[in-house]
C-alpha atoms as a PDB file:
ATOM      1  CA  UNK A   1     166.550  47.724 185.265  1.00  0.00           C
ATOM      2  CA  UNK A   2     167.554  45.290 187.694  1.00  0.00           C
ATOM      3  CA  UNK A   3     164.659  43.939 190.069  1.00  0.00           C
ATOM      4  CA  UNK A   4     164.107  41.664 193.015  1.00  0.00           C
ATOM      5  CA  UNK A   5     164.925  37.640 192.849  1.00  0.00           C
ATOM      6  CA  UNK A   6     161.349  38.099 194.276  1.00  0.00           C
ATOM      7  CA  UNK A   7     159.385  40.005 191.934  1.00  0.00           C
ATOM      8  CA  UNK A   8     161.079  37.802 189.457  1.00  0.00           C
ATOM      9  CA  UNK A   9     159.950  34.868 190.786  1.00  0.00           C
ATOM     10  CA  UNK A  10     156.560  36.323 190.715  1.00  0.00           C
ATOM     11  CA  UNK A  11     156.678  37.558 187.367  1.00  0.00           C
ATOM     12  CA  UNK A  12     158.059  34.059 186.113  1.00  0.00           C
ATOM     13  CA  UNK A  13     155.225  31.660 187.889  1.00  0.00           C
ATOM     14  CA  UNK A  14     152.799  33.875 186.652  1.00  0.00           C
ATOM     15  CA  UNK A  15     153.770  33.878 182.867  1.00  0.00           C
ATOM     16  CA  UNK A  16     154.195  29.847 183.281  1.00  0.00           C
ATOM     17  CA  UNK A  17     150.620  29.610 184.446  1.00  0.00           C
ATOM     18  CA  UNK A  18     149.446  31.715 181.524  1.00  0.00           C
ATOM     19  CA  UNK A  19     151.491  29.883 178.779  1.00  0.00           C
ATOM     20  CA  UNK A  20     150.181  26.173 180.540  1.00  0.00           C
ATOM     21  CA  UNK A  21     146.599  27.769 180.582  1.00  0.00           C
ATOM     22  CA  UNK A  22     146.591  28.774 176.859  1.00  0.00           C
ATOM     23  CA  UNK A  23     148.023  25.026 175.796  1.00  0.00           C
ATOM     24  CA  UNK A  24     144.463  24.302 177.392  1.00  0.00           C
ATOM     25  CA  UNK A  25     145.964  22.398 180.305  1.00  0.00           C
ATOM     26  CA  UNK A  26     144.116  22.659 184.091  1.00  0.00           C
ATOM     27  CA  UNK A  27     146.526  24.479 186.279  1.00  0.00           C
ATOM     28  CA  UNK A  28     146.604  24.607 189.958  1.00  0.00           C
ATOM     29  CA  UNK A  29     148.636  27.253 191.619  1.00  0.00           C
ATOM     30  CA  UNK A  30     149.814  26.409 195.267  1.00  0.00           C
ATOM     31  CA  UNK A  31     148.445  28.357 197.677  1.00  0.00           C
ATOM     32  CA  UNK A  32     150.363  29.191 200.777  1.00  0.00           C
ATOM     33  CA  UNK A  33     153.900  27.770 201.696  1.00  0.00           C
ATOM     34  CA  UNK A  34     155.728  26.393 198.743  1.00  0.00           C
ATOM     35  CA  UNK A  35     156.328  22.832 198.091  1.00  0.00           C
ATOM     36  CA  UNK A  36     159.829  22.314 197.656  1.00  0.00           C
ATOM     37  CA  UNK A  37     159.670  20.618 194.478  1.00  0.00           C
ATOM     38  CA  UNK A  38     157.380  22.362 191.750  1.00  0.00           C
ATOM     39  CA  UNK A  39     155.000  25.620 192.108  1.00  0.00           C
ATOM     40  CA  UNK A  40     152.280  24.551 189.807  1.00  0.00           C
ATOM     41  CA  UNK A  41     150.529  21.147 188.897  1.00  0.00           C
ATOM     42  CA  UNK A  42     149.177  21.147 185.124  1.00  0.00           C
ATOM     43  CA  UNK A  43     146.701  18.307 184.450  1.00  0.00           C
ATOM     44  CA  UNK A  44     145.214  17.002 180.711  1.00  0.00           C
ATOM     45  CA  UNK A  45     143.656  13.827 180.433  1.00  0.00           C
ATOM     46  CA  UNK A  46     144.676  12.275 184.060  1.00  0.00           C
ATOM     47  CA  UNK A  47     148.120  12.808 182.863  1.00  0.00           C
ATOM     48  CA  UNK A  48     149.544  15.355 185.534  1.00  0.00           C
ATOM     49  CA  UNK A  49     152.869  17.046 185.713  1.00  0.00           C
ATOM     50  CA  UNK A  50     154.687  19.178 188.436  1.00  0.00           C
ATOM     51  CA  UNK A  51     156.228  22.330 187.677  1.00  0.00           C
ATOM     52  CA  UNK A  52     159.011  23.826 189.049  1.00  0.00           C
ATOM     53  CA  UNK A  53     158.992  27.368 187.572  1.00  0.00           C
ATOM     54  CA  UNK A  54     162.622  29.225 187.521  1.00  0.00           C
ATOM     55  CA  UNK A  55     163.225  32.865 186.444  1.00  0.00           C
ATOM     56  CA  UNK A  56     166.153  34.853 185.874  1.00  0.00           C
ATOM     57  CA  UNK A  57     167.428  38.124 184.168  1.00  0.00           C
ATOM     58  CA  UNK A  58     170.967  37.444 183.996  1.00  0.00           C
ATOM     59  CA  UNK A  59     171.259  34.801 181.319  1.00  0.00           C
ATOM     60  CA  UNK A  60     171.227  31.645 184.048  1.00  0.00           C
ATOM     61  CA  UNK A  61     169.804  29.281 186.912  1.00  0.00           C
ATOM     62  CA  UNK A  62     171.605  28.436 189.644  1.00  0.00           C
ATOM     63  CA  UNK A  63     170.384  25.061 190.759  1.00  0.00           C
ATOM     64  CA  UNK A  64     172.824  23.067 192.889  1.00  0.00           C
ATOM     65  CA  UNK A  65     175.215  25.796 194.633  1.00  0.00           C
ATOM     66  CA  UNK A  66     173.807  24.450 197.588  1.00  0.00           C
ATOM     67  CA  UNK A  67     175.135  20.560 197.359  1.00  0.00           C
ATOM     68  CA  UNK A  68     178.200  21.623 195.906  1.00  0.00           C
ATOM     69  CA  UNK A  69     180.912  19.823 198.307  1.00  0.00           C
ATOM     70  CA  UNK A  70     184.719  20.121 197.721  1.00  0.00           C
ATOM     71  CA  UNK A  71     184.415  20.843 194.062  1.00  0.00           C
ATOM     72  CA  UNK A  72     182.426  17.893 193.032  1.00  0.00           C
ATOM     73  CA  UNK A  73     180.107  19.059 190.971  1.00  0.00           C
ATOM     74  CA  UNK A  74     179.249  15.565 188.991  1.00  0.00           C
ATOM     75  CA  UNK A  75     178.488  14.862 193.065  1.00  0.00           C
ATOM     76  CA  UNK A  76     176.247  18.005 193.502  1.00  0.00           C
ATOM     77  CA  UNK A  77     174.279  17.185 190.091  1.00  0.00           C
ATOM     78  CA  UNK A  78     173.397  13.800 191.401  1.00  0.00           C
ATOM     79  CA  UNK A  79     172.244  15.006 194.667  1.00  0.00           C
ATOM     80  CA  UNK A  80     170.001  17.775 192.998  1.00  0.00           C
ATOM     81  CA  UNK A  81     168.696  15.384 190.220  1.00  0.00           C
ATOM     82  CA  UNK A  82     167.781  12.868 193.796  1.00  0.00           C
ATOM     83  CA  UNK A  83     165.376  15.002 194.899  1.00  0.00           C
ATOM     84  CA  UNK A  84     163.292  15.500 191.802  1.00  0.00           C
ATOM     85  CA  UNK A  85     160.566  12.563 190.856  1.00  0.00           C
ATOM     86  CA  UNK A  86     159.708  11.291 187.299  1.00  0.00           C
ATOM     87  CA  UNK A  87     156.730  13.560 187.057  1.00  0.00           C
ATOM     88  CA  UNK A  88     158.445  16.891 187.635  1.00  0.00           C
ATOM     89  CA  UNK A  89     159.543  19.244 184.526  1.00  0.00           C
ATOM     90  CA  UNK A  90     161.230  22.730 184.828  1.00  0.00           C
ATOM     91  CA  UNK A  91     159.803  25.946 183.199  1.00  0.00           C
ATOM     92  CA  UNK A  92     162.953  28.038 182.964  1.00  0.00           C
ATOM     93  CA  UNK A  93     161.769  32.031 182.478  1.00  0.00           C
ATOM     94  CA  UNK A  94     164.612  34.143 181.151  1.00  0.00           C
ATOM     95  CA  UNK A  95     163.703  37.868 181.239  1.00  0.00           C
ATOM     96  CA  UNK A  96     167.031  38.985 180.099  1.00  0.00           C
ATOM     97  CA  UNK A  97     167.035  41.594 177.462  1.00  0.00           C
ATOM     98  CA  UNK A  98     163.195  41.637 176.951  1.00  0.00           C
ATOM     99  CA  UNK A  99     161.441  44.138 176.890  1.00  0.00           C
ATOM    100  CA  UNK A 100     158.449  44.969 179.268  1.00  0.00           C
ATOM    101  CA  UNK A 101     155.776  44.882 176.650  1.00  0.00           C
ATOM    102  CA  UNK A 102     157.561  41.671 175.241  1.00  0.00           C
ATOM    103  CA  UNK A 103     156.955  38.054 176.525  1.00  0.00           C
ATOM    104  CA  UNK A 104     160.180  36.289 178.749  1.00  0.00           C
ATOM    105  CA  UNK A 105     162.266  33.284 176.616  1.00  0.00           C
ATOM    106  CA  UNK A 106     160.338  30.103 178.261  1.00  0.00           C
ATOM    107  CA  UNK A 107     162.100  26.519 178.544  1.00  0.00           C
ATOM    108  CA  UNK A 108     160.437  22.951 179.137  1.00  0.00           C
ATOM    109  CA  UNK A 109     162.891  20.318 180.540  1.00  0.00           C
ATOM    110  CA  UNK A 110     163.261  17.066 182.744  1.00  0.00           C
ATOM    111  CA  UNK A 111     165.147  17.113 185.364  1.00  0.00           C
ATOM    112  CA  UNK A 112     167.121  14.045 183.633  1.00  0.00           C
ATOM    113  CA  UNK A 113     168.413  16.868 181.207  1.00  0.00           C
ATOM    114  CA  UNK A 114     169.075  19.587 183.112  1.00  0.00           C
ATOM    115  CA  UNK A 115     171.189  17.040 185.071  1.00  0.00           C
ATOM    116  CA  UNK A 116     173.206  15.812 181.382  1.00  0.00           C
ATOM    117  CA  UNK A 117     173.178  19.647 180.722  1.00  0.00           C
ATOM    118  CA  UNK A 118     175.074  20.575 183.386  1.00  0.00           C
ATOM    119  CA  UNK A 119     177.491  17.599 183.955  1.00  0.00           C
ATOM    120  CA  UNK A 120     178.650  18.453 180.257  1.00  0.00           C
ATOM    121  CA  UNK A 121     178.682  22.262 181.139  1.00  0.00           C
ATOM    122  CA  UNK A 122     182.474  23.625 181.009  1.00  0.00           C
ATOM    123  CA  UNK A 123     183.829  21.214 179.088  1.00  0.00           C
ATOM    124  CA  UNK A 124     182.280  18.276 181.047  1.00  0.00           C
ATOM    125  CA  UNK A 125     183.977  19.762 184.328  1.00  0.00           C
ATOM    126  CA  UNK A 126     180.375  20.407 185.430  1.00  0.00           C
ATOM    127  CA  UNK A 127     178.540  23.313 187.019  1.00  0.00           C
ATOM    128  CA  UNK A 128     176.017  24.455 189.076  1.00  0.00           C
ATOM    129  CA  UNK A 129     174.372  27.102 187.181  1.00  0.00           C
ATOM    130  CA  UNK A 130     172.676  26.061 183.939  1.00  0.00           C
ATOM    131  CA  UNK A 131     173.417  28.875 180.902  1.00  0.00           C
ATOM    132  CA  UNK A 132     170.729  29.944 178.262  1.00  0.00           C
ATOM    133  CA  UNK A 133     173.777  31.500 176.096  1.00  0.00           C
ATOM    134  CA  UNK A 134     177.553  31.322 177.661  1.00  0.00           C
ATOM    135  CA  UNK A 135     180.818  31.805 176.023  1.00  0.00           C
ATOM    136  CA  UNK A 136     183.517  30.859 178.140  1.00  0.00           C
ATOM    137  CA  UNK A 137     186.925  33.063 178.823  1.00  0.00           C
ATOM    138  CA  UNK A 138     190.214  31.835 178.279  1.00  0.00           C
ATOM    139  CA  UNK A 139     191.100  31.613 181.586  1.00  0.00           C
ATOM    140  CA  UNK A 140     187.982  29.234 182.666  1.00  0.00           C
ATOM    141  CA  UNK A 141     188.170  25.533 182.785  1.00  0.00           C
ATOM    142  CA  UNK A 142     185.679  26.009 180.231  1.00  0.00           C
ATOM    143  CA  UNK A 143     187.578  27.793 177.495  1.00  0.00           C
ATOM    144  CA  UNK A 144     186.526  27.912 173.879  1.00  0.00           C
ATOM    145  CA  UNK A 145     183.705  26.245 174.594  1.00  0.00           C
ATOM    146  CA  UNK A 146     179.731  27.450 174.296  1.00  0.00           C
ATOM    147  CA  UNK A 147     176.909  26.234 176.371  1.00  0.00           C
ATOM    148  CA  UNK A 148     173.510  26.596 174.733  1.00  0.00           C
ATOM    149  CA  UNK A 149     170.421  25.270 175.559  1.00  0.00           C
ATOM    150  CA  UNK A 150     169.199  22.927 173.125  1.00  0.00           C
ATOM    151  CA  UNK A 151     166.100  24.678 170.531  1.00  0.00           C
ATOM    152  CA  UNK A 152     164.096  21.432 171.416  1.00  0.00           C
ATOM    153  CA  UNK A 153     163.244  22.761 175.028  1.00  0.00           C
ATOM    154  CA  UNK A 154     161.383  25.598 173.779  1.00  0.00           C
ATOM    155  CA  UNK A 155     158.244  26.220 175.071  1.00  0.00           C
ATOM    156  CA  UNK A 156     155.310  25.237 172.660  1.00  0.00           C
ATOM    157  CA  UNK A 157     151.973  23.052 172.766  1.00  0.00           C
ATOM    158  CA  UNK A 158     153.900  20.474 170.856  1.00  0.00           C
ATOM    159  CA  UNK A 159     156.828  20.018 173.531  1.00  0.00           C
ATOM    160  CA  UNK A 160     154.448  20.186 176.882  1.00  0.00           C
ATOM    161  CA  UNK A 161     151.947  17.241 174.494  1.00  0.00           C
ATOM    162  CA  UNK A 162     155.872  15.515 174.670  1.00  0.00           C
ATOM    163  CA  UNK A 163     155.846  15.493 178.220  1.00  0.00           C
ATOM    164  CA  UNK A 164     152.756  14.937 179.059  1.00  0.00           C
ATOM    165  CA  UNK A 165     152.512  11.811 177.106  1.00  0.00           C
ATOM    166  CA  UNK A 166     155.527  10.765 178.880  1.00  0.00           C
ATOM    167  CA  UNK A 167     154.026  11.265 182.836  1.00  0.00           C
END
């Protein structure tokens, strides 16, 4: 079943806020109108991180359609990774192909990487949407090639401890 970009958005910030809480992190929710760079502020030790939580069912996150000028995505990465500070991370939710009863695939990650990630997407053409799990065709730019994100932005206490101890 296919639901709203909404709902999932929902869904996504509130599973983030659960995992943060049971890493026994404070977390502060936003109240109101969004801040347009993270959704949630986690705090240990007066070392304090913004969040920008993502979801998606389909496998992906589109993150820099928007700044994408003439085909220039190297260009569009930049401008993306520009308006992201030092003290931001992304919680990527993935909800596709889990089950209702079954907790979402949950990724930690600087913006520094997601920006490498994607400039080496398609065979280093670059992209704007950053893959989970994607095969390309043979008639991408892309073909024969796999991208994958890396095991080592897996949620887990020992990865947000990582970035913490790097704010």
């Amino acid at each position: 079943m296919t639901i709203s970009s909404f709902h999932i958005g929902v869904a996504a910030e509130a599973f983030a806020a659960g995992l943060f809480a049971r890493c026994a992190v404070n977390v502060s929710v936003q109240y109101g109108a969004n801040q347009p760079e993270y959704d949630l502020l986690v705090e240990r030790d007066d070392k304090v991180l913004k969040v920008s939580v993502k979801g998606s069912q389909d496998g992906s996150w589109g993150l820099t359609q928007s700044l994408l000028k003439d085909a220039d995505y190297h260009r569009a990465i930049d401008l993306w990774l520009g308006r992201h500070s030092v003290h931001t991370v992304f919680c990527l939710v993935q909800f596709k192909n889990v089950p209702l009863a079954e907790l979402p695939r949950v990724y930690l990650v600087k913006p520094v990487d997601i920006a490498q990630r994607l400039r080496e997407t398609a065979a280093g053409r670059g992209d704007t949407i950053l893959y989970e799990d994607h095969t390309w065709g043979v008639r991408a730019h892309g073909a024969g090639t796999i991208e994958r994100l890396p095991s080592t932005w897996k949620f887990s206490k020992c990865r947000l401890d990582q970035l913490l101890s790097e704010a």
